[in-house]
Protein backbone atom coordinates (compact mmCIF):
# COMPACT_ATOMS: atom_id res chain seq x y z
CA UNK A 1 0.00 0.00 0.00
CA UNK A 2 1.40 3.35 -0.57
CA UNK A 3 1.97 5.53 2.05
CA UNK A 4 0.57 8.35 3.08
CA UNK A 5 2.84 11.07 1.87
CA UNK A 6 4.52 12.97 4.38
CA UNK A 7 3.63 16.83 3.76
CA UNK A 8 0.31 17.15 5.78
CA UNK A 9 1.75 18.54 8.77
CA UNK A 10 -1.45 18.60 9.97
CA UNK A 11 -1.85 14.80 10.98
CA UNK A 12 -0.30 12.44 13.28
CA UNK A 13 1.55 9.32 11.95
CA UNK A 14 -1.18 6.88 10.25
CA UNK A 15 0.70 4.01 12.95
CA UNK A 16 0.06 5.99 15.88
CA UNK A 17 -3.91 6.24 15.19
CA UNK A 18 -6.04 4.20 18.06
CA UNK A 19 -9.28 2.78 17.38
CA UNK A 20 -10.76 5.36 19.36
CA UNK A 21 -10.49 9.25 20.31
CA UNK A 22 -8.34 9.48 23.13
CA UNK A 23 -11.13 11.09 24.81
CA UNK A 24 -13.62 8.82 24.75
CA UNK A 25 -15.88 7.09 22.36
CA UNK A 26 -17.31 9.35 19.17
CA UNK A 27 -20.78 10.00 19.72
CA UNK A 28 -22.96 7.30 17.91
CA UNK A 29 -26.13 6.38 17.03
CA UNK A 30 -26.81 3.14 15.42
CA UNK A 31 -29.77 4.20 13.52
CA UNK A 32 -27.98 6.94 11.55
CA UNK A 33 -24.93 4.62 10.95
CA UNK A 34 -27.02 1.62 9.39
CA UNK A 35 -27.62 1.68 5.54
CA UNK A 36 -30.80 2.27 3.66
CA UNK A 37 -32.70 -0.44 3.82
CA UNK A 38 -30.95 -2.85 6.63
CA UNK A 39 -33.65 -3.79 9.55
CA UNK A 40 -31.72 -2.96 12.99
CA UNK A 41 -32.94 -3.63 16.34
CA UNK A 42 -31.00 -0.64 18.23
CA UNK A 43 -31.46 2.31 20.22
CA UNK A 44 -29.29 5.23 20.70
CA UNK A 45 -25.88 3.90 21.94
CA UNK A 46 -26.49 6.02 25.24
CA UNK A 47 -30.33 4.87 26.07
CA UNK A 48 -30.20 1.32 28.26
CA UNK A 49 -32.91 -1.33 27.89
CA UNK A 50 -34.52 -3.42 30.42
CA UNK A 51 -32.21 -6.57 31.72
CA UNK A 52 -29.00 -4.56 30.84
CA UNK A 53 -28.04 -3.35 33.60
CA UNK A 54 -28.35 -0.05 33.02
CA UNK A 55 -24.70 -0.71 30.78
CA UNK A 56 -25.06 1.10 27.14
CA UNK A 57 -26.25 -0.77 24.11
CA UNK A 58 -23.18 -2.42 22.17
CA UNK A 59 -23.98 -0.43 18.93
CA UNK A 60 -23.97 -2.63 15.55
CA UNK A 61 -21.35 -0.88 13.48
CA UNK A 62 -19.41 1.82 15.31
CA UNK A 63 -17.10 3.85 12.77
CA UNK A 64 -13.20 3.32 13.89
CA UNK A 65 -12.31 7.16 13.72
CA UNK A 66 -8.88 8.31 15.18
CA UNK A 67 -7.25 10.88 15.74
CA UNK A 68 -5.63 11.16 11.98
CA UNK A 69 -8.69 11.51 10.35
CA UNK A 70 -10.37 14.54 12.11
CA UNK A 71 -7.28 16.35 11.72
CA UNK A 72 -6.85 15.79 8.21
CA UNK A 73 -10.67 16.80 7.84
CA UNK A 74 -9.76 20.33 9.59
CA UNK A 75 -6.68 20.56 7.36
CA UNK A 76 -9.22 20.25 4.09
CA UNK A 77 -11.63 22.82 6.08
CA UNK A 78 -8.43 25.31 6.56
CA UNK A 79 -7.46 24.99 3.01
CA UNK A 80 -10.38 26.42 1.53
CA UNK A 81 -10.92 23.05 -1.25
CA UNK A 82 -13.84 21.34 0.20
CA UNK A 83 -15.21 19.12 -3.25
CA UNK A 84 -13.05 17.37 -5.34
CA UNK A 85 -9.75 18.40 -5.34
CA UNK A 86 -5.92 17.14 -4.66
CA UNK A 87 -7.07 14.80 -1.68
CA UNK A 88 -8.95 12.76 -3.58
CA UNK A 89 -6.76 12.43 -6.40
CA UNK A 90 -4.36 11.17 -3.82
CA UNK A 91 -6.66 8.81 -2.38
CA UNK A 92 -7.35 7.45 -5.50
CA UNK A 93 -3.93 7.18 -6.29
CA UNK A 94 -3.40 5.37 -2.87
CA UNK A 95 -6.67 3.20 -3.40
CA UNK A 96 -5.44 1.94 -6.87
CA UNK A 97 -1.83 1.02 -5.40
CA UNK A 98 -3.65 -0.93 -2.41
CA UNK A 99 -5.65 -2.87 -4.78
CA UNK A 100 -2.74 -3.65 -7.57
CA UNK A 101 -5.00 -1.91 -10.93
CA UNK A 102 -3.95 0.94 -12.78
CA UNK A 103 -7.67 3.16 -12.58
CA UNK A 104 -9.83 4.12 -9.31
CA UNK A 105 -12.56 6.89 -9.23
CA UNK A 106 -13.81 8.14 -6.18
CA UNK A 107 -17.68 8.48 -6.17
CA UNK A 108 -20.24 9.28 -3.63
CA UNK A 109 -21.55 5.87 -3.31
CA UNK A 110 -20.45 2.25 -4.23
CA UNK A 111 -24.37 2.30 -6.05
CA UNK A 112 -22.86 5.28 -8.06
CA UNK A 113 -19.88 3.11 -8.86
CA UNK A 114 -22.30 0.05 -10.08
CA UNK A 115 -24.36 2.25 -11.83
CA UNK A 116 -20.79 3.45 -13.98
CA UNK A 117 -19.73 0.80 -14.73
CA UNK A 118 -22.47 -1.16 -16.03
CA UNK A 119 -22.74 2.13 -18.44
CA UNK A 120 -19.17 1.25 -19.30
CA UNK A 121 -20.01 -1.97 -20.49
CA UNK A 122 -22.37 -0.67 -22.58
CA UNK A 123 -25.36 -2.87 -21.81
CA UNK A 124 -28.78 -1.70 -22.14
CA UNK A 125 -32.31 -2.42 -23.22
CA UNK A 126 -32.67 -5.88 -23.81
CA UNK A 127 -29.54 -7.52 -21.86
CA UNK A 128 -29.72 -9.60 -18.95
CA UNK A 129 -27.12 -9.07 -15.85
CA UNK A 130 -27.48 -12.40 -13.85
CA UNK A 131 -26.65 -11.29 -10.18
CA UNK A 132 -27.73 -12.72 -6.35
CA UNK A 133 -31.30 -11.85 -4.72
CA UNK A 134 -29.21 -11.45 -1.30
CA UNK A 135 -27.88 -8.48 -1.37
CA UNK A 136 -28.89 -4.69 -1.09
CA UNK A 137 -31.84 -3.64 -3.46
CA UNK A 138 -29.13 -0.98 -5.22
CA UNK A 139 -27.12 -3.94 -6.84
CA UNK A 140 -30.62 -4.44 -8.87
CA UNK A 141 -31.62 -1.46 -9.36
CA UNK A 142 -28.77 -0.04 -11.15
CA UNK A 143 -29.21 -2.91 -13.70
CA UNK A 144 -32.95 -0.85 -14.50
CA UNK A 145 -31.33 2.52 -14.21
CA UNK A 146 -29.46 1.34 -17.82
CA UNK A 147 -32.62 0.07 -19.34
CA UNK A 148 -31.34 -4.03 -18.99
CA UNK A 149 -32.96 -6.60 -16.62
CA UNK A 150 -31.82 -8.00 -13.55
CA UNK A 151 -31.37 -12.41 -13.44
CA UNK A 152 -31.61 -13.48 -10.14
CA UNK A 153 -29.73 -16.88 -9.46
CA UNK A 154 -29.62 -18.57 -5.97
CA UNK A 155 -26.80 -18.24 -3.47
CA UNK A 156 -24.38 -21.17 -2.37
CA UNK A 157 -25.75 -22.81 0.77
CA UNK A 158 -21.99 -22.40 3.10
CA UNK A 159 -21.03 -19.03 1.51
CA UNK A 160 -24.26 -17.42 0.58
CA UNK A 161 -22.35 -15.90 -2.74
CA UNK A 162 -23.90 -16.06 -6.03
CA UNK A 163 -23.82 -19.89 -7.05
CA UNK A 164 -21.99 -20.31 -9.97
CA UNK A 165 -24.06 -23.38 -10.68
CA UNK A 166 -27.19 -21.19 -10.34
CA UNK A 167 -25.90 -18.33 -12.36
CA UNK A 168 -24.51 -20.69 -15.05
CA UNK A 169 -28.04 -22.14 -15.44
CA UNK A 170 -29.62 -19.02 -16.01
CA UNK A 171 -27.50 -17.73 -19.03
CA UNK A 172 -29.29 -16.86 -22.02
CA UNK A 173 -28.59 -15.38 -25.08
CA UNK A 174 -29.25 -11.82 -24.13
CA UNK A 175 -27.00 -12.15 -20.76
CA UNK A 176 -24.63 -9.50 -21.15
CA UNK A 177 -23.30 -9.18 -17.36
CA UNK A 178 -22.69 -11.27 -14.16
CA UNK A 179 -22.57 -9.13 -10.72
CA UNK A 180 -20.93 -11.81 -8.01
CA UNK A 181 -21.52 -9.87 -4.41
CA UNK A 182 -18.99 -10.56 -1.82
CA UNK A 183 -21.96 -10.80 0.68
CA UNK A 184 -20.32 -9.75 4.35
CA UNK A 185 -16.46 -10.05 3.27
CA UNK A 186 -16.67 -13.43 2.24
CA UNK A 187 -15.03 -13.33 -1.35
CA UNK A 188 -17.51 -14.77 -4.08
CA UNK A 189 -15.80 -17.70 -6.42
CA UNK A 190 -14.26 -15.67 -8.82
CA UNK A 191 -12.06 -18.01 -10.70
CA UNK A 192 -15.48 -19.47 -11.64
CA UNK A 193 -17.34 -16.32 -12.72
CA UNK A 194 -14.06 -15.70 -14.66
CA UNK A 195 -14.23 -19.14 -16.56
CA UNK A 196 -18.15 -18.57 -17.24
CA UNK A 197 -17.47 -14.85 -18.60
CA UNK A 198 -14.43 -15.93 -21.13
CA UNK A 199 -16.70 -19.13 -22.74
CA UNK A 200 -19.76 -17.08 -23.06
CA UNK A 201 -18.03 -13.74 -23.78
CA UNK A 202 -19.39 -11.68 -20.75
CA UNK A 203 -18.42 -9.35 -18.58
CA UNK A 204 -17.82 -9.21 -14.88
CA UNK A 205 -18.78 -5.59 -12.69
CA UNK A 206 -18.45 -6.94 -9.03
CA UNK A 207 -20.31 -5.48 -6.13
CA UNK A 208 -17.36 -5.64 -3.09
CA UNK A 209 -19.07 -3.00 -1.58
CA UNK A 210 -18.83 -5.35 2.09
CA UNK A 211 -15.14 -6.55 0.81
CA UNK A 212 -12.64 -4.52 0.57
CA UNK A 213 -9.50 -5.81 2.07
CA UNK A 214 -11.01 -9.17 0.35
CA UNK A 215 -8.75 -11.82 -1.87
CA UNK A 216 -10.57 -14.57 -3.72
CA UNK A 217 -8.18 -17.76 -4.54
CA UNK A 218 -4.48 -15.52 -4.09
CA UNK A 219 -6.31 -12.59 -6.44
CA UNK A 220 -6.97 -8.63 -4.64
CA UNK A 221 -10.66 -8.48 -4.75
CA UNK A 222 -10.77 -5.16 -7.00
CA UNK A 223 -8.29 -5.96 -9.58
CA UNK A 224 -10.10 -9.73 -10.82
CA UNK A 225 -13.39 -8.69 -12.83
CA UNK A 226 -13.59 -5.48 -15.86
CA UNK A 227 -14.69 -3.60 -12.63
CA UNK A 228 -15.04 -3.66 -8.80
CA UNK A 229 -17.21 -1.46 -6.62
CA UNK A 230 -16.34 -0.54 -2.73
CA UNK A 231 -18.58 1.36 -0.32
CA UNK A 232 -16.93 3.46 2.36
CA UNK A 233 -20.52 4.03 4.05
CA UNK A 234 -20.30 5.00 7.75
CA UNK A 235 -20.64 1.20 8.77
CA UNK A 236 -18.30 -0.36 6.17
CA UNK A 237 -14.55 -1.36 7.16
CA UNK A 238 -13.54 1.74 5.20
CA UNK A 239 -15.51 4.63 5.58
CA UNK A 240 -15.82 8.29 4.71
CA UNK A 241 -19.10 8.87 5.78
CA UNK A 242 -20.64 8.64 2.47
CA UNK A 243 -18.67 7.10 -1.09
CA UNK A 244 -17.46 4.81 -3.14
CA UNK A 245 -14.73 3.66 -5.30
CA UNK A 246 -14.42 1.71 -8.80
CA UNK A 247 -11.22 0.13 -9.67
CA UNK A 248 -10.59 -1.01 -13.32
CA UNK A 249 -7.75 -1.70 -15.68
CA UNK A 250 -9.74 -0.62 -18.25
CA UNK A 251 -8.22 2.85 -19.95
CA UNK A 252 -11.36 3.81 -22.12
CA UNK A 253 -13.56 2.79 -19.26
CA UNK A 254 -11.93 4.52 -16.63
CA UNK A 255 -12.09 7.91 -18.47
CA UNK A 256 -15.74 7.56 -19.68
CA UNK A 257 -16.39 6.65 -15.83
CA UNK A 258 -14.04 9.90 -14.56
CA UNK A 259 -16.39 12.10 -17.32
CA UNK A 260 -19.86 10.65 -16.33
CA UNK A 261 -19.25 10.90 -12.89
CA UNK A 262 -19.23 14.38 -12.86
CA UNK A 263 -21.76 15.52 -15.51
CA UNK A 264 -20.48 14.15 -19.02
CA UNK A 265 -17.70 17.38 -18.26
CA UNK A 266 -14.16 17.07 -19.61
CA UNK A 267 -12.28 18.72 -16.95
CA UNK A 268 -13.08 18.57 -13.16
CA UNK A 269 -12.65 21.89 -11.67
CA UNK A 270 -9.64 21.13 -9.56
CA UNK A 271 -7.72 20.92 -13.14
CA UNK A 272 -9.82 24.06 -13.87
CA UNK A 273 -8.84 26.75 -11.20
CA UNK A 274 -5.21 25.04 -10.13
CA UNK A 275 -2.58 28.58 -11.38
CA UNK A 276 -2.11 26.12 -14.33
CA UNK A 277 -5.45 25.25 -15.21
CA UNK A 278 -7.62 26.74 -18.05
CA UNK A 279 -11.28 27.65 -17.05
CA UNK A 280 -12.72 26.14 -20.45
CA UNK A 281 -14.16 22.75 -20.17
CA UNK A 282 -16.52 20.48 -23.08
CA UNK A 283 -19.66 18.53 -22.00
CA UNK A 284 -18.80 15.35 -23.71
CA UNK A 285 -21.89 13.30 -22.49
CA UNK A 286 -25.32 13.80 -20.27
CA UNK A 287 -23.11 12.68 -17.05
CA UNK A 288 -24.05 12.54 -12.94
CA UNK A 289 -23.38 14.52 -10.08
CA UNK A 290 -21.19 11.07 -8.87
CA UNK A 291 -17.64 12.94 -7.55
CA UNK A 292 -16.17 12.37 -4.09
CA UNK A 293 -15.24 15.76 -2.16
CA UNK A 294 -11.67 16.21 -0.62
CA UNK A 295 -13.34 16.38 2.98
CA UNK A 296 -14.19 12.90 2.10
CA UNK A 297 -10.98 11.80 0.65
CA UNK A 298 -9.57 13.12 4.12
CA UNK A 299 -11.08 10.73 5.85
CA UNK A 300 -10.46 7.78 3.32
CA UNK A 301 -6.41 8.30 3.11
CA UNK A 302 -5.92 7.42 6.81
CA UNK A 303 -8.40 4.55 7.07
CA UNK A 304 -6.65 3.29 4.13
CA UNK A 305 -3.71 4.01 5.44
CA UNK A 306 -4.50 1.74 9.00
CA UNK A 307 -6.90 -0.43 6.72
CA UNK A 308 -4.97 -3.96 7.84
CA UNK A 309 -5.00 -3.11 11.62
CA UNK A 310 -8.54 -2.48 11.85
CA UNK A 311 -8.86 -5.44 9.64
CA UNK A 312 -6.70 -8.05 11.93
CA UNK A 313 -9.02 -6.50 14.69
CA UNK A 314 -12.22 -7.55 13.00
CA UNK A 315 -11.20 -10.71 12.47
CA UNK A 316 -9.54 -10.88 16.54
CA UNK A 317 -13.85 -9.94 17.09
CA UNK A 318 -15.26 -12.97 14.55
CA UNK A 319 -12.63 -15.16 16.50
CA UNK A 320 -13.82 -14.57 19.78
CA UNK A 321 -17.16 -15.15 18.67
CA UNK A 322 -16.74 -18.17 16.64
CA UNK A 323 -14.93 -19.87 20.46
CA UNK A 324 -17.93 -18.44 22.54
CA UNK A 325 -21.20 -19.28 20.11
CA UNK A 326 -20.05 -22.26 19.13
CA UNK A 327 -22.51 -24.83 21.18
CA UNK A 328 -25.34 -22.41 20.43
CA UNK A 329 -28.36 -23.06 18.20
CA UNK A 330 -26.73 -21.16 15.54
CA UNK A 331 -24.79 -21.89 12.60
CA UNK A 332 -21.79 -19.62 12.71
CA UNK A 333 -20.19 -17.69 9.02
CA UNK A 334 -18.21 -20.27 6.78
CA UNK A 335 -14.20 -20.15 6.75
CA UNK A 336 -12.39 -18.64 3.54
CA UNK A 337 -10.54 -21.29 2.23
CA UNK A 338 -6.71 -21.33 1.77
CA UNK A 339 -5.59 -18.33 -0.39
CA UNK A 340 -8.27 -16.38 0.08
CA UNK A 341 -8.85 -13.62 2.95
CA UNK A 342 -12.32 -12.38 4.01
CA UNK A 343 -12.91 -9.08 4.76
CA UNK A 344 -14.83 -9.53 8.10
CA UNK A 345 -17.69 -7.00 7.06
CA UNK A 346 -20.69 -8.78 8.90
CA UNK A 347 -20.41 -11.85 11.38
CA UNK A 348 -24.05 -12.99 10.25
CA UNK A 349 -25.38 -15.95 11.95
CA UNK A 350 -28.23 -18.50 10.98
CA UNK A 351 -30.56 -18.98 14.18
CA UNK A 352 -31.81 -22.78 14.05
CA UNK A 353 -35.49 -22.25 15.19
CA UNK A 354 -36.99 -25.34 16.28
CA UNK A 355 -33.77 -25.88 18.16
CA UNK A 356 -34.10 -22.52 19.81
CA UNK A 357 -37.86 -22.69 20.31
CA UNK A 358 -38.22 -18.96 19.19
CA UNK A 359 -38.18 -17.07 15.71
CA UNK A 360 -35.91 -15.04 13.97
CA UNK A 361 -37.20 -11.67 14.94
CA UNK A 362 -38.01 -12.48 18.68
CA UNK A 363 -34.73 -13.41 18.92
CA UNK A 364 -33.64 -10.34 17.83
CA UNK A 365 -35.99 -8.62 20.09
CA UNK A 366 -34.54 -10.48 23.47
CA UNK A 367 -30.80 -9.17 22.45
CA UNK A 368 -32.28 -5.49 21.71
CA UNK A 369 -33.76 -5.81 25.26
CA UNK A 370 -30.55 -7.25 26.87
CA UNK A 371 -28.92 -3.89 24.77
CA UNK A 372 -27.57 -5.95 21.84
CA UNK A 373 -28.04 -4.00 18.41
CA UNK A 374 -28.35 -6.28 15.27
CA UNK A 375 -29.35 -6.19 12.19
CA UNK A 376 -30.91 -7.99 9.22
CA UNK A 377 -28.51 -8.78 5.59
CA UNK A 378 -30.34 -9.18 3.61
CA UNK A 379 -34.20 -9.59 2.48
CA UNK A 380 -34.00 -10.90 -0.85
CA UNK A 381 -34.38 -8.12 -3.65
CA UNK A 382 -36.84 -10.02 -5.31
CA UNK A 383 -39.05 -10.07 -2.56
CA UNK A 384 -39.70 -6.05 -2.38
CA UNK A 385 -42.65 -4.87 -3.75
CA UNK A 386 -41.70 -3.41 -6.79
CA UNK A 387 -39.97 -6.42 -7.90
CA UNK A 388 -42.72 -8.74 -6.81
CA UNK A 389 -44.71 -6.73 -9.20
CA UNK A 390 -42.85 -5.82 -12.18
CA UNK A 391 -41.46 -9.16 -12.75
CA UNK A 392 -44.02 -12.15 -11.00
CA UNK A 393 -41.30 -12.60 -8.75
CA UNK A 394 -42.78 -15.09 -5.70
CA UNK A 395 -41.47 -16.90 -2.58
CA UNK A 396 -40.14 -20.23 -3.39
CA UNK A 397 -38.01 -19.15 -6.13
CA UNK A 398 -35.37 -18.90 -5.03
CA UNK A 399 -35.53 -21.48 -1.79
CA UNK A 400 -31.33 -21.04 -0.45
CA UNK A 401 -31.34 -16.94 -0.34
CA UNK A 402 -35.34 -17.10 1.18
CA UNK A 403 -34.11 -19.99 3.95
CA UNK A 404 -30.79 -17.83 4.53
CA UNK A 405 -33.27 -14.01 4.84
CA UNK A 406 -35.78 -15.83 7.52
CA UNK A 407 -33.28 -17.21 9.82
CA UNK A 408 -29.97 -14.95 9.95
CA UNK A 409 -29.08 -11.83 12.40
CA UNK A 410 -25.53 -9.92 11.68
CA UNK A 411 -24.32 -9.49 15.55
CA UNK A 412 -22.50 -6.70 16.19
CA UNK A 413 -18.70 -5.93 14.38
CA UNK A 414 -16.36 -3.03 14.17
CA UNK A 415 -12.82 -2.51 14.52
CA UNK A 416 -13.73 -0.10 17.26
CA UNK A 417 -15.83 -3.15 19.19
CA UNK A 418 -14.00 -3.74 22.60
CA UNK A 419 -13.58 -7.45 23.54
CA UNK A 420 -15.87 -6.40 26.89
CA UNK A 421 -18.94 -5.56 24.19
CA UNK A 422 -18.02 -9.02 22.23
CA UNK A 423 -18.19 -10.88 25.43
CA UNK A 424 -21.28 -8.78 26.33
CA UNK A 425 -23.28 -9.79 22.90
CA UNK A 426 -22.11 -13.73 23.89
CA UNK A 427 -23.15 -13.81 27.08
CA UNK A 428 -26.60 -12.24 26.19
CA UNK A 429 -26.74 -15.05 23.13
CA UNK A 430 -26.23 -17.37 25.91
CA UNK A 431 -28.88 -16.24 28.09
CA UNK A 432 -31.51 -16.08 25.49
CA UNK A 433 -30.53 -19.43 23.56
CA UNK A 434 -29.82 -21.22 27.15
């Protein structure tokens, strides 16, 4: 990974950050930091529920913020460039050295990302993108915002990725696309979708929005498909409060992406008002308003730059959890196999019902009242409303994802989760299960 370079005076070494402010935790509330669309059982982080002991709830997804990255977000603040500007050019710089590609462009979201580079592969009305029901509804739906239609195959059983078995199965003639999600961290089996996309002549856009320090079978996750797309939303391993990043070798691609993300224009205005820059600019297509501001980037260079502590301390978290659930009623997350690394986004576990003699959702409501936040990832895309309806999508359709939706809760993980709260959510598992 390249280092951050040494001429912001304005922030402590990137090795000296802690997981948390040296004056206590960063006000949180686990409502705001939870993404559209996931179903959490939380309160505020400060409000206690009954059987808790009056203790604070153990928040899902706490942001790791140190020290490094609130001063480098005053330094952007003091320099008078708040949108996109020289710290995000050197994040993106950083990014695509981390990853091992020669192209990544910072966008506000990793659905901005998906939504690029499917327009980069120039699909539209009348393709097919083949992709997983379990995953966030934005994976979809940015296969309708380019006029093509979204396949759903079913997951693998152990890793709840995309089956390739599945997705092979549903080809057609008008499949253009397959979207593997890395659902929680665990990385989806590329070398597969890889073999699948040269016979049939496809391409592969993968959604690693949950994986980014992910390697599938010795490959970076981010530099194996055309294109990869990260989220750095406030609960994801990286985060910058709101963004995203697409990583490509592609050189046409990654300039058509750079354009469209910031409205079809030719120059960004950093390369516009610079001493050296020329104020004229051409609209070279209808573009988005996609682009990542330097107060952003801020934040992203120094959780890049401490990216592989946090992650050996989410995986220290899944560890201790894997020892103390283990003669539960639950079936804990899979193990990577050898080669590969997972990225330790989620620790989602499947609640065996009969076994525990309650449901899904009321035992999610005795950890909320013990002051255990969880949350729900995911219900399956094609069992929303709007896809019910536009395509005669019903349950029993796709029977692994639907099985996986009714029974699993994502317990709480962040690198900023002290092994007190892990021990906290176990012992409360314990004494509901028990």
């Amino acid at each position: 990974m390249a280092p951050v370079p040494s001429h912001r005076s304005t922030a402590a070494s990137a090795d000296q950050s802690p997981f948390r402010r040296d004056d206590g935790p960063v006000p949180f509330s686990p409502f705001a930091n939870t993404a559209a669309g996931e179903t959490t059982t939380s309160s505020s982080a400060a409000q206690t529920r009954p059987g808790s002991s009056h203790r604070p709830s153990v928040p899902f997804a706490k942001p790791s913020i140190g020290s490094d990255e609130i001063a480098e977000v005053v330094a952007t603040l003091e320099s008078g460039w708040l949108s996109s500007g020289p710290r995000v050019a050197e994040f993106e710089q950083a990014f695509a050295d981390y990853v091992g590609v020669r192209y990544a462009i910072a966008v506000n979201s990793c659905t901005a990302a998906l939504h690029l580079s499917l327009i980069a592969t120039g699909i539209g009305a009348g393709d097919e993108v083949i992709t997983t029901p379990l995953t966030f509804c934005a994976t979809a739906n940015v296969v309708l915002h380019v006029g093509a239609t979204p396949v759903f195959a079913d997951i693998d059983p152990v890793t709840h990725n995309l089956d390739p078995a599945t997705a092979q199965a549903a080809l057609t003639p008008r499949t253009r696309v397959l979207l593997p999600v890395h659902y929680a961290g665990f990385p989806a089996n590329m070398l597969a979708f890889q073999r699948m996309a040269e016979l049939h002549g496809l391409r592969i856009v993968e959604d690693a929005a949950h994986c980014v320090e992910g390697v599938a079978d010795g490959f970076k996750v981010g530099a194996i498909g055309d294109f990869t797309c990260f989220s750095f939303y406030a609960t994801k391993n990286l985060t910058t409060g709101e963004g995203g990043m697409v990583t490509t070798n592609d050189t046409k691609a990654a300039t058509l992406m750079r354009a469209a993300s910031l409205h079809g224009m030719s120059r960004d205005a950093w390369s516009r008002y610079t001493p050296s820059g020329s104020a004229h600019y051409d609209v070279v297509m209808p573009g988005f308003k996609y682009n990542m501001m330097d107060i952003q980037a801020a934040i992203g260079l120094h959780q890049l730059a401490r990216l592989r502590r946090m992650h050996r301390r989410r995986v220290a978290v899944c560890a201790r959890y894997d020892a103390g659930l283990k003669d539960l009623p639950l079936r804990l997350p899979a193990q990577p196999a050898e080669g590969s690394v997972h990225a330790r986004h989620l620790y989602p576990v499947l609640l065996d019902q009969t076994a525990a003699g309650m449901s899904r959702d009321e035992f999610c409501n005795r950890l909320r009242d013990r002051g255990i936040s969880t949350s729900i990832h995911f219900r399956p895309v094609h069992l929303h409303p709007y896809y019910k309806e536009r395509f005669g999508f019903t349950r029993g359709m796709f029977p692994v994802a639907e099985s996986v939706y009714d029974t699993t809760v994502s317990l709480p993980l962040s690198a900023s989760l002290d092994d007190g709260s892990v021990d906290r959510v176990i012992e409360a598992c314990h004494d509901v299960l028990r």
